[in-house]
PDB file of N, CA and C in Angstrom:
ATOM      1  N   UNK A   1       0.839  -1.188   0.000  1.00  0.00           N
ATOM      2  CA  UNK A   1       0.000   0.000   0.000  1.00  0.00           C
ATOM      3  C   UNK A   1       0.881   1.248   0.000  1.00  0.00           C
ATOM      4  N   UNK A   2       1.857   1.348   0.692  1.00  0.00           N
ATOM      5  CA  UNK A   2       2.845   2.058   1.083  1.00  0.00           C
ATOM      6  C   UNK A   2       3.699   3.192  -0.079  1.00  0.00           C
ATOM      7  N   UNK A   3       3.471   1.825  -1.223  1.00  0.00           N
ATOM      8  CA  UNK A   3       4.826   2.838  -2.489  1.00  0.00           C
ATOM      9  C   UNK A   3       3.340   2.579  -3.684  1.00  0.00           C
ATOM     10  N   UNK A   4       2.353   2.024  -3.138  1.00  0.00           N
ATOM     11  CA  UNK A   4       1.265   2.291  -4.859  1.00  0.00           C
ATOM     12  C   UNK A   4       0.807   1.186  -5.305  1.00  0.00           C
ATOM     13  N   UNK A   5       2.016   0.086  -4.702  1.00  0.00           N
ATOM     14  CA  UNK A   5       1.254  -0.794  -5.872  1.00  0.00           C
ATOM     15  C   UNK A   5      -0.183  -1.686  -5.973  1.00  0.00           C
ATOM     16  N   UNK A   6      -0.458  -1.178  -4.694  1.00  0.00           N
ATOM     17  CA  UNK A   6      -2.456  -1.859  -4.367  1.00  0.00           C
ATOM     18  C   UNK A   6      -2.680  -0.558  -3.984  1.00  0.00           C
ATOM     19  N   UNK A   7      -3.741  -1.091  -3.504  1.00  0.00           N
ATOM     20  CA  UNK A   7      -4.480   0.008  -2.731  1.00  0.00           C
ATOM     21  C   UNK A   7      -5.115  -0.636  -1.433  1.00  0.00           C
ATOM     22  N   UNK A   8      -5.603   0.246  -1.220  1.00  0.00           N
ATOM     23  CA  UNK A   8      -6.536  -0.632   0.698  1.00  0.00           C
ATOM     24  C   UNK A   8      -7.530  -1.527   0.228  1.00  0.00           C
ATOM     25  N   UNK A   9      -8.580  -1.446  -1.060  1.00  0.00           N
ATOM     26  CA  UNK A   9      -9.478  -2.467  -0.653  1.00  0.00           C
ATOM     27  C   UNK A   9      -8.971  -3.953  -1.751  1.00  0.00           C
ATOM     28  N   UNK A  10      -7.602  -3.509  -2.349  1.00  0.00           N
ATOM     29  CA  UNK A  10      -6.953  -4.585  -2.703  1.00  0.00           C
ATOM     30  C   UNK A  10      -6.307  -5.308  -1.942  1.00  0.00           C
ATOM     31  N   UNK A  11      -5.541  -4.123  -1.194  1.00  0.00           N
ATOM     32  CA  UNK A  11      -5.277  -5.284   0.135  1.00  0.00           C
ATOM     33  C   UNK A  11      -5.595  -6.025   0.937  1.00  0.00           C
ATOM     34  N   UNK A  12      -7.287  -5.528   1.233  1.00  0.00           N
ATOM     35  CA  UNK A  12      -7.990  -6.604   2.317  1.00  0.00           C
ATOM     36  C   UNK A  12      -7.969  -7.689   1.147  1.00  0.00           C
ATOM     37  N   UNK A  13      -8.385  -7.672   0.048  1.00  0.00           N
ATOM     38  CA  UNK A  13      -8.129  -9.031  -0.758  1.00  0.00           C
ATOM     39  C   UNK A  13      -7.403 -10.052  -0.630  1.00  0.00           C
ATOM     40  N   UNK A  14      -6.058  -9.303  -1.005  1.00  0.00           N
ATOM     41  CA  UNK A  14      -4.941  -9.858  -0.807  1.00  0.00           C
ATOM     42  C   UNK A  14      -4.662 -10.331   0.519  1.00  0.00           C
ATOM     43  N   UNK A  15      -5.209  -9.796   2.005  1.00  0.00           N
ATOM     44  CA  UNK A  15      -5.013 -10.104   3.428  1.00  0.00           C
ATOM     45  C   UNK A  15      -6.000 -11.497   3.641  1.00  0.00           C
ATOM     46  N   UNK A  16      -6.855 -11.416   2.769  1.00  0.00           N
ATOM     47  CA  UNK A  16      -8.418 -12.563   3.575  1.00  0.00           C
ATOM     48  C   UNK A  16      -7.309 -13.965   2.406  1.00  0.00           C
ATOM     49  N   UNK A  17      -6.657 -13.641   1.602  1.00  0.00           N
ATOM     50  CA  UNK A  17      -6.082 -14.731   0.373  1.00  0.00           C
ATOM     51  C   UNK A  17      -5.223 -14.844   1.281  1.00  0.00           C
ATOM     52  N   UNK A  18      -4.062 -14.347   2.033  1.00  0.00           N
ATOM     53  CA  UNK A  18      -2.886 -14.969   2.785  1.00  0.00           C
ATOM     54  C   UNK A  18      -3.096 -15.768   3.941  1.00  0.00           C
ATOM     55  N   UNK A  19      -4.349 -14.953   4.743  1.00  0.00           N
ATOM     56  CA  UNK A  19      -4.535 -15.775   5.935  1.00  0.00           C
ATOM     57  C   UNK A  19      -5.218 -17.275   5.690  1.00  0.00           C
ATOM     58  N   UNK A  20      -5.732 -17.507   4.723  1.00  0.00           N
ATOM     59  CA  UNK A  20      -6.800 -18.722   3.609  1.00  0.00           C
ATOM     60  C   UNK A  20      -5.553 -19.466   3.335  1.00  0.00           C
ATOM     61  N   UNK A  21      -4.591 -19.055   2.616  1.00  0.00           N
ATOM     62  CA  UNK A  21      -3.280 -19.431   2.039  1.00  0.00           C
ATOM     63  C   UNK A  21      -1.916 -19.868   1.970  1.00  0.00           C
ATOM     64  N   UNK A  22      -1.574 -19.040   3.377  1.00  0.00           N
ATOM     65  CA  UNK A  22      -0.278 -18.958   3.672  1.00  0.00           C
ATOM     66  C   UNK A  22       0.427 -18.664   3.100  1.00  0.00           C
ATOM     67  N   UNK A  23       0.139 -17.702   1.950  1.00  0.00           N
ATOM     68  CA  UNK A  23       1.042 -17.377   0.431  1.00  0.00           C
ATOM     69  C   UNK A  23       1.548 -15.764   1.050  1.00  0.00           C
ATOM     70  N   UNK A  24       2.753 -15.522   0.416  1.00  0.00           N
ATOM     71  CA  UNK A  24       3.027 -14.440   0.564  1.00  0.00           C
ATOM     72  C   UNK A  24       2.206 -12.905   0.168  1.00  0.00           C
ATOM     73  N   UNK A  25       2.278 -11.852   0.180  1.00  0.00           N
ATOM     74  CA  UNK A  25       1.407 -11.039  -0.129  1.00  0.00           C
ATOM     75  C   UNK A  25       1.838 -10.606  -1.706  1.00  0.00           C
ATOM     76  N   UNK A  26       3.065 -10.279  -1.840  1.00  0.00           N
ATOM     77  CA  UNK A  26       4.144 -10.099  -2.881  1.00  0.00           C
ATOM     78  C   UNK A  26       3.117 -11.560  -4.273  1.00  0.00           C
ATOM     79  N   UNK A  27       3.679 -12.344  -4.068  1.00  0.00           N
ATOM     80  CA  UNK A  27       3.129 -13.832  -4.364  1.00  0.00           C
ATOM     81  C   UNK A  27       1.293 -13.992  -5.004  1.00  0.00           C
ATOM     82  N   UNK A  28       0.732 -13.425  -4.272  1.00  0.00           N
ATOM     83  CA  UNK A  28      -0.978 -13.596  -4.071  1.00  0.00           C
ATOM     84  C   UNK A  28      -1.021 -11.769  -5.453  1.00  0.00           C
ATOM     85  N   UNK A  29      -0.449 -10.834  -5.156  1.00  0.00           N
ATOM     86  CA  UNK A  29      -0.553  -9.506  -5.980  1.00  0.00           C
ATOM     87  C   UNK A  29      -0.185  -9.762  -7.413  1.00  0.00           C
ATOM     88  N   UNK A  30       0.647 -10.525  -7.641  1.00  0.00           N
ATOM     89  CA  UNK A  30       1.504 -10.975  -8.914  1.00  0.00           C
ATOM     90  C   UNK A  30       0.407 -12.069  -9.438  1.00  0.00           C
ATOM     91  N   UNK A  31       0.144 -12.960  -8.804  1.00  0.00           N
ATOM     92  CA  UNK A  31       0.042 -14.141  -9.516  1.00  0.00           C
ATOM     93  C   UNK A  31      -2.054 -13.427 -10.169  1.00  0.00           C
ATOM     94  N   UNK A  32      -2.171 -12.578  -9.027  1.00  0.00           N
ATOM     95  CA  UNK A  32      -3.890 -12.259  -9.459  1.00  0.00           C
ATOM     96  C   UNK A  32      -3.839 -11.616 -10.665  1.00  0.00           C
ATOM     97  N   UNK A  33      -2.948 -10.652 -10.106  1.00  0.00           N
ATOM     98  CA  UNK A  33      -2.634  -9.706 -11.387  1.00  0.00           C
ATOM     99  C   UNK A  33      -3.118  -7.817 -10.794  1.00  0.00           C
ATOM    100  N   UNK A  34      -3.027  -7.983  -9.751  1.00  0.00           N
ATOM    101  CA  UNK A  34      -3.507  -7.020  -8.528  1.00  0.00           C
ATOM    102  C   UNK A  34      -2.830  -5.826  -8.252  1.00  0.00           C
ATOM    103  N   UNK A  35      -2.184  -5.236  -8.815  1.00  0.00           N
ATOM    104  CA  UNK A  35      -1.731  -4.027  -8.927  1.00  0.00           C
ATOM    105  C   UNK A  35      -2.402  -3.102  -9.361  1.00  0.00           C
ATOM    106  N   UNK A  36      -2.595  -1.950  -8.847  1.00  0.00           N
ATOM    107  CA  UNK A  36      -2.721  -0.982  -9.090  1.00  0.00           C
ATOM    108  C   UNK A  36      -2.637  -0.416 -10.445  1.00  0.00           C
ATOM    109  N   UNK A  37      -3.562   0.741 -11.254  1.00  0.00           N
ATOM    110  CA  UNK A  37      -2.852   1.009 -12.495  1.00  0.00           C
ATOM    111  C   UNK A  37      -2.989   2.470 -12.149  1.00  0.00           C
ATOM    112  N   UNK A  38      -1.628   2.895 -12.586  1.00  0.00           N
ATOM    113  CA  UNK A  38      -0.558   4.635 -12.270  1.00  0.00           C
ATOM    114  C   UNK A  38      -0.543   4.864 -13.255  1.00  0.00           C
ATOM    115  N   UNK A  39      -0.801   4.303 -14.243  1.00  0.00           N
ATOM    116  CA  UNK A  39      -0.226   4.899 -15.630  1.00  0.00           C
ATOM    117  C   UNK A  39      -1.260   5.801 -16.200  1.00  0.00           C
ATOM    118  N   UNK A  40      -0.805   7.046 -16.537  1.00  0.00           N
ATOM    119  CA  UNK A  40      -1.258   7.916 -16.667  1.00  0.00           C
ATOM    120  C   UNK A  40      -2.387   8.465 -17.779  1.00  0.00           C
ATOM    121  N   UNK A  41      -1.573   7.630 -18.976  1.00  0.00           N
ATOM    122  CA  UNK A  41      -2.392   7.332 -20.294  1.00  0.00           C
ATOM    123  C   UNK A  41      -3.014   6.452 -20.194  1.00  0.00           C
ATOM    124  N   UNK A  42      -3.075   5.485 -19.846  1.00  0.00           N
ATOM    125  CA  UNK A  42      -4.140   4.789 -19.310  1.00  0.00           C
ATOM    126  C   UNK A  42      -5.411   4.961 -18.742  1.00  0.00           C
ATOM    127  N   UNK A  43      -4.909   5.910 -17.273  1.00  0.00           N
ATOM    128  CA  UNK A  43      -5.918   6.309 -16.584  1.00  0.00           C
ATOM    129  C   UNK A  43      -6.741   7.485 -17.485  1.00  0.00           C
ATOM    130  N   UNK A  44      -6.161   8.171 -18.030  1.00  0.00           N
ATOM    131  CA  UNK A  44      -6.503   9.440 -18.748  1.00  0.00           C
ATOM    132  C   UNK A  44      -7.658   9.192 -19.964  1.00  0.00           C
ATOM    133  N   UNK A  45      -7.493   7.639 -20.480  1.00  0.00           N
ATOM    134  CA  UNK A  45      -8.286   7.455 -21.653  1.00  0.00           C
ATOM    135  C   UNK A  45      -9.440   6.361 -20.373  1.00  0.00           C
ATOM    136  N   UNK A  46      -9.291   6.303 -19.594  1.00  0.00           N
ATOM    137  CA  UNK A  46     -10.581   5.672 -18.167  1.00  0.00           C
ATOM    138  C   UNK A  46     -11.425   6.664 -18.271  1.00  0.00           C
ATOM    139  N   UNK A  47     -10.917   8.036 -17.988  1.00  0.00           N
ATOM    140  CA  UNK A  47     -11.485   8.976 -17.180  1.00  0.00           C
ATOM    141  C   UNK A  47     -12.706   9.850 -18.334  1.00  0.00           C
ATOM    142  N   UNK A  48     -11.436   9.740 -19.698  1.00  0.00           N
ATOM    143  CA  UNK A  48     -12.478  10.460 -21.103  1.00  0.00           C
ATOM    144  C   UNK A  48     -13.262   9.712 -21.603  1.00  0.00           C
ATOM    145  N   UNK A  49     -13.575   8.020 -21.360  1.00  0.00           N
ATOM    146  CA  UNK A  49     -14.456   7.549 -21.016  1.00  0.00           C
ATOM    147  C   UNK A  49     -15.803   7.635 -20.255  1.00  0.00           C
ATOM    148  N   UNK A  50     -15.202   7.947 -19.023  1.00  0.00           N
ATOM    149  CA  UNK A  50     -16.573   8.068 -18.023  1.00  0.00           C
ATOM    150  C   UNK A  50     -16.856   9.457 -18.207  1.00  0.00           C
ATOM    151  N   UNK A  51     -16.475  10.540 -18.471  1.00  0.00           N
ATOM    152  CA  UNK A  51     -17.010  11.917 -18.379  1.00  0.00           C
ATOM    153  C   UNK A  51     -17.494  12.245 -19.560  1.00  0.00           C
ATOM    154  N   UNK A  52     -17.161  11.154 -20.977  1.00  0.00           N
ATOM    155  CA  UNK A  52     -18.605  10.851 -22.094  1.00  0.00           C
ATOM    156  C   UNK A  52     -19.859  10.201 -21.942  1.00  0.00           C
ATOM    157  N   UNK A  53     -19.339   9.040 -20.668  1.00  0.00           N
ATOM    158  CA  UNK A  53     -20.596   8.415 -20.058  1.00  0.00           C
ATOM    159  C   UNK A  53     -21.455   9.118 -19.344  1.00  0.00           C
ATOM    160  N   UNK A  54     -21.048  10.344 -19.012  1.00  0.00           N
ATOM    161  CA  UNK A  54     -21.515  10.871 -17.428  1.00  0.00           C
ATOM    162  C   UNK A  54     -22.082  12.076 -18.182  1.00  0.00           C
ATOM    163  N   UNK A  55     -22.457  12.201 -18.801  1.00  0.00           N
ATOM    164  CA  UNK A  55     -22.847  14.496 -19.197  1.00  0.00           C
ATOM    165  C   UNK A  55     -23.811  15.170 -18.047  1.00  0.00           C
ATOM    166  N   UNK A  56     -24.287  13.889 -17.355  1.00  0.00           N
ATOM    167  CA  UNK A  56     -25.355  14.709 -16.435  1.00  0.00           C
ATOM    168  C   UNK A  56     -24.391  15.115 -15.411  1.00  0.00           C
ATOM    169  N   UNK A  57     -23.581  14.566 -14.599  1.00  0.00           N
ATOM    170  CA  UNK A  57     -22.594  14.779 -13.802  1.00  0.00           C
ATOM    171  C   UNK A  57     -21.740  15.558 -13.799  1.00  0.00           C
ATOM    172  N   UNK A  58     -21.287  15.527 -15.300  1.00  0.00           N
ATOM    173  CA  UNK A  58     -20.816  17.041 -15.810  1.00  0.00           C
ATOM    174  C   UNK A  58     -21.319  18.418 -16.148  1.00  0.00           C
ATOM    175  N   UNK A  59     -22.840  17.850 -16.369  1.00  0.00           N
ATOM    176  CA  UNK A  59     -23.407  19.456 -15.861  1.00  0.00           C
ATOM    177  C   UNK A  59     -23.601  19.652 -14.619  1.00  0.00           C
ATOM    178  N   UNK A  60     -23.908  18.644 -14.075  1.00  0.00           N
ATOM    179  CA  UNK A  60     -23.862  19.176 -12.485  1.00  0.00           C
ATOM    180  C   UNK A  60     -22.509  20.233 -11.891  1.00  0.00           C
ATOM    181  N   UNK A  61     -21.248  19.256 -11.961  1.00  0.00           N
ATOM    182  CA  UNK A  61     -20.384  20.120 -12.144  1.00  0.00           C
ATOM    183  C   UNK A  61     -19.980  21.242 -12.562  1.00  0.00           C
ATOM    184  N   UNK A  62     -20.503  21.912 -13.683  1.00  0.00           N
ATOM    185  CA  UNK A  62     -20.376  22.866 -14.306  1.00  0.00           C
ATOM    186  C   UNK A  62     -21.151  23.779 -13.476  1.00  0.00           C
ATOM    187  N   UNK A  63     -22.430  23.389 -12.960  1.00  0.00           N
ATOM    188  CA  UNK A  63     -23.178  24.296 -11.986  1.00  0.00           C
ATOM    189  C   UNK A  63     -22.638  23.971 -10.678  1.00  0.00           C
ATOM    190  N   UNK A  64     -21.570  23.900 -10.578  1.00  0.00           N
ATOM    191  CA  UNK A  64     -20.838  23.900  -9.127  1.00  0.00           C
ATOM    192  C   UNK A  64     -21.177  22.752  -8.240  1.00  0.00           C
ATOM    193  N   UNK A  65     -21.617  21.407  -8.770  1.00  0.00           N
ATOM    194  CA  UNK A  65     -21.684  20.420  -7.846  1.00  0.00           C
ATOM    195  C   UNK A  65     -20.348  19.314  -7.991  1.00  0.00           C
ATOM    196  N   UNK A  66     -19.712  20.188  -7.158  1.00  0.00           N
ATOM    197  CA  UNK A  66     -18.343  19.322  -7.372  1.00  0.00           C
ATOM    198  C   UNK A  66     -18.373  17.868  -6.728  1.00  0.00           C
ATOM    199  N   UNK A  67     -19.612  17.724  -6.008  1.00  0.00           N
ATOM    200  CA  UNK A  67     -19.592  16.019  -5.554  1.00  0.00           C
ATOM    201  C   UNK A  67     -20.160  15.119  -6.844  1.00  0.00           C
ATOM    202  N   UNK A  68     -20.025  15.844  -8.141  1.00  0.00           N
ATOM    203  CA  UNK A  68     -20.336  14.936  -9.260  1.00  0.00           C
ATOM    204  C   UNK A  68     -19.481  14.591 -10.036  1.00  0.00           C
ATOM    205  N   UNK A  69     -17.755  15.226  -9.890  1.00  0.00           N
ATOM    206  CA  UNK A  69     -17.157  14.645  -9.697  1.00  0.00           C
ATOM    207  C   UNK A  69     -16.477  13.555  -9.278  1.00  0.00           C
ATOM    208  N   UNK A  70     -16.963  12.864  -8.124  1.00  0.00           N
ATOM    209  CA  UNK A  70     -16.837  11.882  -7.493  1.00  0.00           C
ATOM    210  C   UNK A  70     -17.522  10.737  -7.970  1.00  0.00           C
ATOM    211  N   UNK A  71     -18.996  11.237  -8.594  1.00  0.00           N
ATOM    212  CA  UNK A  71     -19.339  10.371  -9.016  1.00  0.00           C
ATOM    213  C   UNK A  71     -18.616   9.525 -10.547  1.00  0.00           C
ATOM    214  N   UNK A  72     -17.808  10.165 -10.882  1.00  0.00           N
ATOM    215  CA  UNK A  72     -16.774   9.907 -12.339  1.00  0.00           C
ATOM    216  C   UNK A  72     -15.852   9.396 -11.768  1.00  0.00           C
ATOM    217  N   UNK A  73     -15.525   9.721 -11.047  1.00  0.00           N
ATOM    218  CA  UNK A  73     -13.849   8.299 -10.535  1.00  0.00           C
ATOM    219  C   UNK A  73     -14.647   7.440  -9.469  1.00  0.00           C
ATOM    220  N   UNK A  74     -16.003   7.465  -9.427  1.00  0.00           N
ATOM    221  CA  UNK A  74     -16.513   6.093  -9.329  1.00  0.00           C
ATOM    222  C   UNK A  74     -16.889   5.329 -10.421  1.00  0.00           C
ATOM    223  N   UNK A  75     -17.347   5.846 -11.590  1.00  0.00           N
ATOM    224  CA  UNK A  75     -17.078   4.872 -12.865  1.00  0.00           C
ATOM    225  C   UNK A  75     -15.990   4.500 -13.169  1.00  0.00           C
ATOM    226  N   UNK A  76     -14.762   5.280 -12.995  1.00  0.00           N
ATOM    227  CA  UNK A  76     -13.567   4.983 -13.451  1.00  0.00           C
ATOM    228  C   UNK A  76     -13.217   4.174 -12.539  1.00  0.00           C
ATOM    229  N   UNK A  77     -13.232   3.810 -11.197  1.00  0.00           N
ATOM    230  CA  UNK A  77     -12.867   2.901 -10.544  1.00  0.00           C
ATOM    231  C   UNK A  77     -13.516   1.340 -10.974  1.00  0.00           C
ATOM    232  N   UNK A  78     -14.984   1.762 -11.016  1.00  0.00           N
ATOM    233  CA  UNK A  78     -15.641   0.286 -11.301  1.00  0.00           C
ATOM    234  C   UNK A  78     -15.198  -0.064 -13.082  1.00  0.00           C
ATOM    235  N   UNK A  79     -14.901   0.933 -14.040  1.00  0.00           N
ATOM    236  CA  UNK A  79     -14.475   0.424 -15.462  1.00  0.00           C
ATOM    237  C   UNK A  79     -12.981  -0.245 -14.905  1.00  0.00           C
ATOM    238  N   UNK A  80     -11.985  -0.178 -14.106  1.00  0.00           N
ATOM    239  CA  UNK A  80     -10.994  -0.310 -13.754  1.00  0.00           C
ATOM    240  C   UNK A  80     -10.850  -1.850 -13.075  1.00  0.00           C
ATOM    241  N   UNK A  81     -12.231  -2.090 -12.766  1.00  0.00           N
ATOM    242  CA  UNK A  81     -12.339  -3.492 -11.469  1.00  0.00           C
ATOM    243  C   UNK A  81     -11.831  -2.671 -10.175  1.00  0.00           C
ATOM    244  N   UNK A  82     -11.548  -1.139 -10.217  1.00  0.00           N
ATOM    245  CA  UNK A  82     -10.859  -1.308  -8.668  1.00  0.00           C
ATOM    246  C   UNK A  82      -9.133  -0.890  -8.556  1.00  0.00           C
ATOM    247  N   UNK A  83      -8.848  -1.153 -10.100  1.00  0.00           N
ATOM    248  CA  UNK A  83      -7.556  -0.943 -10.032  1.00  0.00           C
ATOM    249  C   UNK A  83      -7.100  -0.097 -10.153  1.00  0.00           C
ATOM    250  N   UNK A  84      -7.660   0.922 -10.545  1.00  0.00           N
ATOM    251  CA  UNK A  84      -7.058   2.184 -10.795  1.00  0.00           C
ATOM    252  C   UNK A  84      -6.197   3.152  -9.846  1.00  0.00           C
ATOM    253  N   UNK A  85      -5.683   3.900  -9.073  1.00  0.00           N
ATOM    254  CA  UNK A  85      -5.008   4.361  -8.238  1.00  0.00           C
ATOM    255  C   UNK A  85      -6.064   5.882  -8.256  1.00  0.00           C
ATOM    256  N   UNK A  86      -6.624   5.333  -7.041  1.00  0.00           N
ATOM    257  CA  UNK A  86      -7.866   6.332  -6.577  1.00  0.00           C
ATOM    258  C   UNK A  86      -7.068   7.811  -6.878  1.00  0.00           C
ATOM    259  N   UNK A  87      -6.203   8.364  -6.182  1.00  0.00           N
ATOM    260  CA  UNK A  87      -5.608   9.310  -5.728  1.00  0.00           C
ATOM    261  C   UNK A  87      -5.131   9.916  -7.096  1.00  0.00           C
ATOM    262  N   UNK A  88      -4.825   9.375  -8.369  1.00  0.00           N
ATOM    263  CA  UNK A  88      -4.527   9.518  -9.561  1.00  0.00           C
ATOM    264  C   UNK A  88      -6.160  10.456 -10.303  1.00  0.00           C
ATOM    265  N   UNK A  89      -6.505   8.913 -10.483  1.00  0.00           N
ATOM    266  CA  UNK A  89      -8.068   9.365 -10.867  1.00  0.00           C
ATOM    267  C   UNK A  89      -8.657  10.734 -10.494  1.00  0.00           C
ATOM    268  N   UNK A  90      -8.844  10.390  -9.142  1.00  0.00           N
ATOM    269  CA  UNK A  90      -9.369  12.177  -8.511  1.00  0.00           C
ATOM    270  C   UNK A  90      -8.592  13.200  -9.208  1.00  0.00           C
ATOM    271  N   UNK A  91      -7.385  13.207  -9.195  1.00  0.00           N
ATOM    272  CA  UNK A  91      -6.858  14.532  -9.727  1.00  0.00           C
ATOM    273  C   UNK A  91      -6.827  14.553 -11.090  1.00  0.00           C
ATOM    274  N   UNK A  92      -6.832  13.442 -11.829  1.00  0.00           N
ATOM    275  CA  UNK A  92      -7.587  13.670 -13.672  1.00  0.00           C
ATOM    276  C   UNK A  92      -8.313  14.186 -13.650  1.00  0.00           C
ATOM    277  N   UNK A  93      -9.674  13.511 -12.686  1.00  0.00           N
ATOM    278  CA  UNK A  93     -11.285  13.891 -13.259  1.00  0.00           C
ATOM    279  C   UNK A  93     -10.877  15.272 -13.166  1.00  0.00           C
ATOM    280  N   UNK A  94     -10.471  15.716 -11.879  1.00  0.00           N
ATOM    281  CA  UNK A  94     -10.841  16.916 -11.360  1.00  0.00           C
ATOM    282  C   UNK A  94      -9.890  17.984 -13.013  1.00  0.00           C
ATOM    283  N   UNK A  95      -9.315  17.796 -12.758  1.00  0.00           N
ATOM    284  CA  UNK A  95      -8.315  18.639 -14.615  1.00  0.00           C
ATOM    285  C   UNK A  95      -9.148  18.576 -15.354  1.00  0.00           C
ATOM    286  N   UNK A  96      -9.789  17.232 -15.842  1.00  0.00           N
ATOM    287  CA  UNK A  96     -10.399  17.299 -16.990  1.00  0.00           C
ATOM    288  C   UNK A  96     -12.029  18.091 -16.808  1.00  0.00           C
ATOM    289  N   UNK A  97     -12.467  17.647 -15.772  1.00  0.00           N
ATOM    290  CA  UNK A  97     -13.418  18.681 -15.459  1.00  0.00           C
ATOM    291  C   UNK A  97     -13.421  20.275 -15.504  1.00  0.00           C
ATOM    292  N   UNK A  98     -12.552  21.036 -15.128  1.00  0.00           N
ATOM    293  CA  UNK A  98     -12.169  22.114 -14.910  1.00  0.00           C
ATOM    294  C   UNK A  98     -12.024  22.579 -15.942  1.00  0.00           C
ATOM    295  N   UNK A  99     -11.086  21.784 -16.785  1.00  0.00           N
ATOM    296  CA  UNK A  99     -10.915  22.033 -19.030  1.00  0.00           C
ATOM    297  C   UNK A  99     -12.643  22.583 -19.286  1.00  0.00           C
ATOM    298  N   UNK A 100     -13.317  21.725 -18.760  1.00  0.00           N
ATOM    299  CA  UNK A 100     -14.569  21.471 -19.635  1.00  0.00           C
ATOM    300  C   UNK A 100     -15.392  22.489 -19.136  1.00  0.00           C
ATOM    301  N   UNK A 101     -14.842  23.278 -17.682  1.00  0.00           N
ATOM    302  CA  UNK A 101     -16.272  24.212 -17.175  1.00  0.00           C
ATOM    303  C   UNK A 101     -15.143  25.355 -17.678  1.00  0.00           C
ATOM    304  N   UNK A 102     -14.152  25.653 -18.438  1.00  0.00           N
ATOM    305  CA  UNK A 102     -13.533  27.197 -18.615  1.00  0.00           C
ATOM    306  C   UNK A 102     -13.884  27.437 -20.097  1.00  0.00           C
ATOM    307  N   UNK A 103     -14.607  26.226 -20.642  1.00  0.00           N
ATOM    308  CA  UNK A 103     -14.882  26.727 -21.765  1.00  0.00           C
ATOM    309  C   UNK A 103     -15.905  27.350 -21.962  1.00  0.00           C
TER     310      UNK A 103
END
């Protein structure tokens, strides 16, 4: 959790699989395929995804409901399974949002 490469509710995953397992944590992240995704272009073509999915959310936003934001890096989390690196996401949506209300 520490340097990125899960996140917390990957880790309880990964925690309920070791204690079941006896497998290492390192071991159980690799073999799922459970990492986190940081990558930027990646996340970036997640996010212009969900904020084509979302226009109502984005007008909300535009009229200053910035908790509809949130609701977009909750699509992007669930298009992701989860993997996405929350802390990433938030600060896309929030850019790409901001692009879209200065126009």
């Amino acid at each position: 959790i520490d340097d990125g490469t899960i996140s917390g509710k990957i880790a309880k995953t990964v925690f309920e699989t070791m204690i079941r397992t006896g497998e290492e944590a390192g071991t159980i992240v690799r073999r799922e395929g459970l990492t986190q995704v940081a990558d930027a272009g990646a996340l970036a073509a997640l996010v212009a995804d969900a904020i084509a999915g979302n226009p109502r959310a984005v007008e909300d936003y535009r009229k200053g409901k910035t908790a509809a934001g949130k609701a977009i890096v909750g699509q992007v989390m669930k298009a992701s399974g989860g993997k996405a690196n929350p802390g990433m996401v938030s600060k896309l949506v929030e850019a790409e949002l901001d692009k879209l209300t200065k126009r």
